[in-house]
N, C-alpha and C. Protein backbone atom coordinates (compact mmCIF):
# COMPACT_ATOMS: atom_id res chain seq x y z
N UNK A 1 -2.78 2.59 2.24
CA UNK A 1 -2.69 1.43 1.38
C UNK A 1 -1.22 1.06 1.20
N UNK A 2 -0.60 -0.15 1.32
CA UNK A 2 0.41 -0.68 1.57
C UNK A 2 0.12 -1.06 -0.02
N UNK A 3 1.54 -1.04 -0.92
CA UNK A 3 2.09 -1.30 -1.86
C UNK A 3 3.42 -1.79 -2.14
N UNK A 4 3.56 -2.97 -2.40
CA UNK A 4 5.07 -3.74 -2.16
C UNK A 4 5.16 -4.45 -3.43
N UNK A 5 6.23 -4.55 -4.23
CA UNK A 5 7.07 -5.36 -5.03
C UNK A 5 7.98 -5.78 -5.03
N UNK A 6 7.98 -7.41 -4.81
CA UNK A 6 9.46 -7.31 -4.59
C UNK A 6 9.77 -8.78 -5.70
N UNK A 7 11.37 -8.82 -6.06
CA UNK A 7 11.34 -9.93 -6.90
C UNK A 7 13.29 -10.70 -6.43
N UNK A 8 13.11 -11.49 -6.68
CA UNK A 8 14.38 -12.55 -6.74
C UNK A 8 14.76 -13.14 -7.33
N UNK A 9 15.97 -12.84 -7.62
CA UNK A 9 16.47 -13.66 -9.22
C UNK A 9 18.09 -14.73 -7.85
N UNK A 10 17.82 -15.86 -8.43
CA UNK A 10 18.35 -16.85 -8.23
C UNK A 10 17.70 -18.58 -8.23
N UNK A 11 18.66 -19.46 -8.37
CA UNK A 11 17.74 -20.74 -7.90
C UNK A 11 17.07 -20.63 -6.79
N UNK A 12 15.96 -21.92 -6.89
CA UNK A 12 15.13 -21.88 -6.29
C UNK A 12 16.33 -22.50 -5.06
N UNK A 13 16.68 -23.80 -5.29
CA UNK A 13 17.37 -24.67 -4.18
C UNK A 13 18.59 -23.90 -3.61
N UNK A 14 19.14 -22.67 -3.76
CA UNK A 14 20.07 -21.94 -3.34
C UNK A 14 19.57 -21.10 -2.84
N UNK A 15 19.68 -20.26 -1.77
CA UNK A 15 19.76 -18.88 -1.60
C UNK A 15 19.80 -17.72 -2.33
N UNK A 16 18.53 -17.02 -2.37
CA UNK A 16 18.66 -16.19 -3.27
C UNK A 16 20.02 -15.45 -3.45
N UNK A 17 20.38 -14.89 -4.58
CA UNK A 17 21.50 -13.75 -4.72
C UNK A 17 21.12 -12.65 -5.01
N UNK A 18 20.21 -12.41 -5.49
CA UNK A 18 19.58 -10.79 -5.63
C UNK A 18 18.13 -10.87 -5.53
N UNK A 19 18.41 -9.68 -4.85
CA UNK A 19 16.40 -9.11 -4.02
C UNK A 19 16.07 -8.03 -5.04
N UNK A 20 15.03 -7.45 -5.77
CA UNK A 20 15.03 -6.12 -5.95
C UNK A 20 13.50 -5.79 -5.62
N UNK A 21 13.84 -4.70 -4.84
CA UNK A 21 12.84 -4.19 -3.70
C UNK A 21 12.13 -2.99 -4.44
N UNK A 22 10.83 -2.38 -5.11
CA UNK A 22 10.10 -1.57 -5.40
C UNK A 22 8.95 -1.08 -4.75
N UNK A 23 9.08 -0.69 -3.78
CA UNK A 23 8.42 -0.33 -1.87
C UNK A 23 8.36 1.12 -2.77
N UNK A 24 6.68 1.54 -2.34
CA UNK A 24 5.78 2.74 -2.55
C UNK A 24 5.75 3.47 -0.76
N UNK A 25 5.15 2.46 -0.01
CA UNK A 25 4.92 3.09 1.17
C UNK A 25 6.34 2.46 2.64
N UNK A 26 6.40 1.52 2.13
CA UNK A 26 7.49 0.79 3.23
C UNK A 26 8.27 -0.15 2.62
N UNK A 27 9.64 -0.42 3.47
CA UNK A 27 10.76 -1.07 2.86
C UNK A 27 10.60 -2.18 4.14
N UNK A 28 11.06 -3.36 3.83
CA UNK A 28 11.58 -4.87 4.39
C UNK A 28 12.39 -4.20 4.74
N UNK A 29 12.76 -4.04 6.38
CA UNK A 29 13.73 -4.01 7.20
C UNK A 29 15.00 -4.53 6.44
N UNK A 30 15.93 -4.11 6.63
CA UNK A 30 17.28 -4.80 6.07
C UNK A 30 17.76 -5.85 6.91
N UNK A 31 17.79 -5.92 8.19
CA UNK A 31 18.00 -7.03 8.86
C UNK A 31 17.18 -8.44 8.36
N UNK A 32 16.46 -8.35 7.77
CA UNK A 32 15.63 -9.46 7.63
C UNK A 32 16.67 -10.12 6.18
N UNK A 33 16.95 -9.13 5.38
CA UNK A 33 17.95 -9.51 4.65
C UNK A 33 19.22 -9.96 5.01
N UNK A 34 19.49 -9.04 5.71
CA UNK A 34 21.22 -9.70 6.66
C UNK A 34 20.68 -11.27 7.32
N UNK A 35 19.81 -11.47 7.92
CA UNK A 35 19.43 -12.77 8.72
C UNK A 35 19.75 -13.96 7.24
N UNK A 36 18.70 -13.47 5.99
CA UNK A 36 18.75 -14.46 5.14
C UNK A 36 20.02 -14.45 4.03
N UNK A 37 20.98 -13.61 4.81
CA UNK A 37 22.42 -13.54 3.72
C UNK A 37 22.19 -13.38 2.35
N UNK A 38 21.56 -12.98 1.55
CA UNK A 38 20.99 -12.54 0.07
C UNK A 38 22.24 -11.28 0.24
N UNK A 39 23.32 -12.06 -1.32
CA UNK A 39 24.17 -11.11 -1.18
C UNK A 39 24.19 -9.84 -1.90
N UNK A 40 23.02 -9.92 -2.78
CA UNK A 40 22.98 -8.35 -3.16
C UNK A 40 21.03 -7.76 -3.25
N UNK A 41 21.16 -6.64 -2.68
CA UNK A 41 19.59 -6.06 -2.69
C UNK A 41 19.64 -4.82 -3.97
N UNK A 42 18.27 -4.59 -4.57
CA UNK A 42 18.67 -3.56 -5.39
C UNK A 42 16.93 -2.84 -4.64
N UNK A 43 17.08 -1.43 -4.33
CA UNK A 43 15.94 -0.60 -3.43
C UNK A 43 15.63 0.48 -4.52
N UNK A 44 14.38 0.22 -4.79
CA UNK A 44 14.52 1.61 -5.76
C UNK A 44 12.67 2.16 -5.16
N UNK A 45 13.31 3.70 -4.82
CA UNK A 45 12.15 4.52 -3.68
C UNK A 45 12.51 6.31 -4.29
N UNK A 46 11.83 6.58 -4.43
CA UNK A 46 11.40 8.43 -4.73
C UNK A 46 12.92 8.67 -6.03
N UNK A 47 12.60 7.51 -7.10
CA UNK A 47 13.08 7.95 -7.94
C UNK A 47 14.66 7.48 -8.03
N UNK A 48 15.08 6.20 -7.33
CA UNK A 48 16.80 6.45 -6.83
C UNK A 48 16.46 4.87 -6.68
N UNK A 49 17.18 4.35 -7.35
CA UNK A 49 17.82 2.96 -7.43
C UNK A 49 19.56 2.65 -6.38
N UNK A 50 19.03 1.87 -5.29
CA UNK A 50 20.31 2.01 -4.60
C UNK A 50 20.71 0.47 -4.35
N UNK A 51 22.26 0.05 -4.66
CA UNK A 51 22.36 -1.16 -4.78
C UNK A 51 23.37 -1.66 -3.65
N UNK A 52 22.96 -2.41 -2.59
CA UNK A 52 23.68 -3.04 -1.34
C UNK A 52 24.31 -4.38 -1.52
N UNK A 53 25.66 -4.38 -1.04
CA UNK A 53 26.02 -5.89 -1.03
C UNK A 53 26.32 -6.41 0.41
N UNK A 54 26.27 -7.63 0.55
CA UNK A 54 26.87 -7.87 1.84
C UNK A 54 28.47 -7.90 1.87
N UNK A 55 28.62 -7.26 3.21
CA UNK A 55 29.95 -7.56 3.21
C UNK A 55 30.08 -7.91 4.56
N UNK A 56 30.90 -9.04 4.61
CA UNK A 56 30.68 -10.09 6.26
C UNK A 56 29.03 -9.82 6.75
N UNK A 57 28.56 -9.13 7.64
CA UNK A 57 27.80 -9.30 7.91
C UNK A 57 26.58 -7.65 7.82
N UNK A 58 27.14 -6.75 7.25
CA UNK A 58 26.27 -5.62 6.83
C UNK A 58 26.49 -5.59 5.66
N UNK A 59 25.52 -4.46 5.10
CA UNK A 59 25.36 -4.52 3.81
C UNK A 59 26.31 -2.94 3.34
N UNK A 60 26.34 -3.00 1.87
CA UNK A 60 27.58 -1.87 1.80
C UNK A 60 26.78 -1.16 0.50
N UNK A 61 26.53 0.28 0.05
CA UNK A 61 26.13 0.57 -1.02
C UNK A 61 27.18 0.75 -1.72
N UNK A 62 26.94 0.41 -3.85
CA UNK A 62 27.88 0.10 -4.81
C UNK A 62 26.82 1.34 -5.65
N UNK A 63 27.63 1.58 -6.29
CA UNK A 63 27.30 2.14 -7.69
C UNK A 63 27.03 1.25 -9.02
N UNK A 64 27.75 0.01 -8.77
CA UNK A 64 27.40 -1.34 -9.75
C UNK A 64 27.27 -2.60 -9.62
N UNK A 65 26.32 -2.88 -10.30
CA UNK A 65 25.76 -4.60 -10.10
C UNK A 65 26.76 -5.23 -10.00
N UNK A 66 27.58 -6.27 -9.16
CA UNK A 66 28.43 -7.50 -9.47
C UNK A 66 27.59 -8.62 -10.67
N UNK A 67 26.13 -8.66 -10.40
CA UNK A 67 25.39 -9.43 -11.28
C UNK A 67 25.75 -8.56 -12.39
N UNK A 68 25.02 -7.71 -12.97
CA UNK A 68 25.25 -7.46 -14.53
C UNK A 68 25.77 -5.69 -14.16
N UNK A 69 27.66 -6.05 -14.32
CA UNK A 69 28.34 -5.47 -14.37
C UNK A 69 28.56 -4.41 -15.59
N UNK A 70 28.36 -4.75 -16.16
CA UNK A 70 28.51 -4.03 -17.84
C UNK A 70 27.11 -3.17 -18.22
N UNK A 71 25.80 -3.22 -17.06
CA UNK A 71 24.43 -2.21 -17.27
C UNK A 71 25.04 -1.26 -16.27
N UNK A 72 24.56 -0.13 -16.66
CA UNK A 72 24.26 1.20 -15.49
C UNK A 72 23.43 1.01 -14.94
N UNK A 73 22.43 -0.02 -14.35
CA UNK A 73 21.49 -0.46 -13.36
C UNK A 73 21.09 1.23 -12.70
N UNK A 74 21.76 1.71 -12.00
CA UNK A 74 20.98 2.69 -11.17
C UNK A 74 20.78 3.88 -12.22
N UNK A 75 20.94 3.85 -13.30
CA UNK A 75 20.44 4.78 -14.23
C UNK A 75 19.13 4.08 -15.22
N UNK A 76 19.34 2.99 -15.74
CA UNK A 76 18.49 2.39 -16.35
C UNK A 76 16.88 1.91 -15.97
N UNK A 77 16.97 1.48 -14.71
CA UNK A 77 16.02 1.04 -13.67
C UNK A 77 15.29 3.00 -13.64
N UNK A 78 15.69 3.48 -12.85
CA UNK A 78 14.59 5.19 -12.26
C UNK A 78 14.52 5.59 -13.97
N UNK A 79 15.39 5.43 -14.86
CA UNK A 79 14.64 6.21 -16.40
C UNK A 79 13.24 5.27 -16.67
N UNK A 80 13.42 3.98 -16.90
CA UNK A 80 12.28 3.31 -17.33
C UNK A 80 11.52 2.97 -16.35
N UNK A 81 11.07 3.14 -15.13
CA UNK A 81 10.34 3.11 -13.69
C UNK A 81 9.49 4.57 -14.36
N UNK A 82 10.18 5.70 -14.18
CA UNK A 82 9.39 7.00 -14.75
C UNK A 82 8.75 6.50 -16.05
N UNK A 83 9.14 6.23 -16.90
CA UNK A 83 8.82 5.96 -18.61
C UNK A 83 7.70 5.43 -18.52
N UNK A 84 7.56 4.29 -17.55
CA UNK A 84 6.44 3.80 -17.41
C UNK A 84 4.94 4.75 -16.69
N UNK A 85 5.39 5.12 -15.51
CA UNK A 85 4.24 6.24 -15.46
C UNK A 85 4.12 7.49 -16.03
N UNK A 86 4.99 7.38 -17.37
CA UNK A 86 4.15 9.08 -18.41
C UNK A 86 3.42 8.35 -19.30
N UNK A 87 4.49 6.72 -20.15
CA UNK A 87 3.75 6.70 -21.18
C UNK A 87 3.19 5.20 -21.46
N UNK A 88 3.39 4.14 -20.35
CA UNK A 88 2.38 2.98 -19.90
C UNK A 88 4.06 2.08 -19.92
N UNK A 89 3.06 1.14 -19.06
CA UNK A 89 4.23 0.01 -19.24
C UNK A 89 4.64 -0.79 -19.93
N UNK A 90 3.51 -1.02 -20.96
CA UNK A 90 4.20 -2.00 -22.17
C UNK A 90 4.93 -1.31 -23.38
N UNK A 91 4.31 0.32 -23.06
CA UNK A 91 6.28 0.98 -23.97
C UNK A 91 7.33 1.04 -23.20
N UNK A 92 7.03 1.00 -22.27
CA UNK A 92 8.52 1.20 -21.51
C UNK A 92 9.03 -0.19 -21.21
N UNK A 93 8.47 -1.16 -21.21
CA UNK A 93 8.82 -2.50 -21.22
C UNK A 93 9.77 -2.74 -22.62
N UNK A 94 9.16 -1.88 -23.60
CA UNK A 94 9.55 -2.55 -25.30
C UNK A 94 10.87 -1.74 -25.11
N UNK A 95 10.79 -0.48 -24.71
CA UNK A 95 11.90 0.54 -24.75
C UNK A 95 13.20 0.00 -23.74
N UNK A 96 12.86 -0.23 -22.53
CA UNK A 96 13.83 -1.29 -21.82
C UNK A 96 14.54 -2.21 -22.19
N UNK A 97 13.62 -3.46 -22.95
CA UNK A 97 14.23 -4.38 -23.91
C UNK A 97 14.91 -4.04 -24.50
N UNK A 98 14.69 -2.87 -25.98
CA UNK A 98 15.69 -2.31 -26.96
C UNK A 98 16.57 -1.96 -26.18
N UNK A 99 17.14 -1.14 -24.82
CA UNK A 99 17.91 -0.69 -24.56
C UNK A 99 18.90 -1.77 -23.84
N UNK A 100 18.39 -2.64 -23.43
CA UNK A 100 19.11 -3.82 -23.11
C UNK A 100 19.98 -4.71 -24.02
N UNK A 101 19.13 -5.04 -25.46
CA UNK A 101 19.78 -5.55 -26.74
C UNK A 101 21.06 -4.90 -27.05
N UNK A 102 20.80 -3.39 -26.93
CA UNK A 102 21.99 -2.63 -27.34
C UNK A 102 22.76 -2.20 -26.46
N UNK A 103 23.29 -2.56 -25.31
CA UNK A 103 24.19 -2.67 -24.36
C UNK A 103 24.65 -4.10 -24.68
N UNK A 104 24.05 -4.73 -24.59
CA UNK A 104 25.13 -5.99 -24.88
C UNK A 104 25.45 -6.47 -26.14
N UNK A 105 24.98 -5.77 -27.33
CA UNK A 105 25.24 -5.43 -28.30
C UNK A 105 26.91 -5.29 -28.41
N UNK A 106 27.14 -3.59 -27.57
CA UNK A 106 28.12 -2.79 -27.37
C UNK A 106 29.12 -3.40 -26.82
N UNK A 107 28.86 -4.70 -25.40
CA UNK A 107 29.63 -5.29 -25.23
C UNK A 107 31.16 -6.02 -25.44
């Protein structure tokens, strides 16, 4: 059974700028991304949030979002991904939120 999520945050009439990929059994080739220049992917697979940018024409792994620079993205994303399969997704949805308020809170 093939299981894929995937989502895109940008305008519609532009080129996307960020992919984020939540692949159970298989990942979208990365070339298919390099073809459509989407300059940042976020892959999160066996627990590990990994974030690629393009650079000229391959992609490069970062430790931080250029989009939202000021989250720990690869920590925040695999805590509440787990949170959700111990204790459902609409606490870990509420718990995400709160933890989001208060980062940019801190800001």
């Amino acid at each position: 059974m093939k299981k894929r999520t995937a989502y895109s945050y940008g305008e519609a009439s532009y080129a996307q700028r960020l992919v984020i990929e939540i692949d159970v059994t298989s990942k979208t080739q990365i070339s298919a991304y390099e073809a459509l220049k989407v300059p940042e992917i976020w892959r999160y697979e066996s627990k590990n949030l990994e974030i690629s940018l393009l650079q000229g024409e391959q992609y490069v792994k970062y430790l931080i979002s250029p989009t939202f620079p000021t989250f720990s993205i690869t920590e925040l994303i695999p805590r509440f991904v787990e949170m959700a399969r111990t204790i459902g997704m609409s606490s870990a949805l509420s718990a995400f939120r709160q933890s989001v308020r208060e980062q940019i809170q801190d800001s």
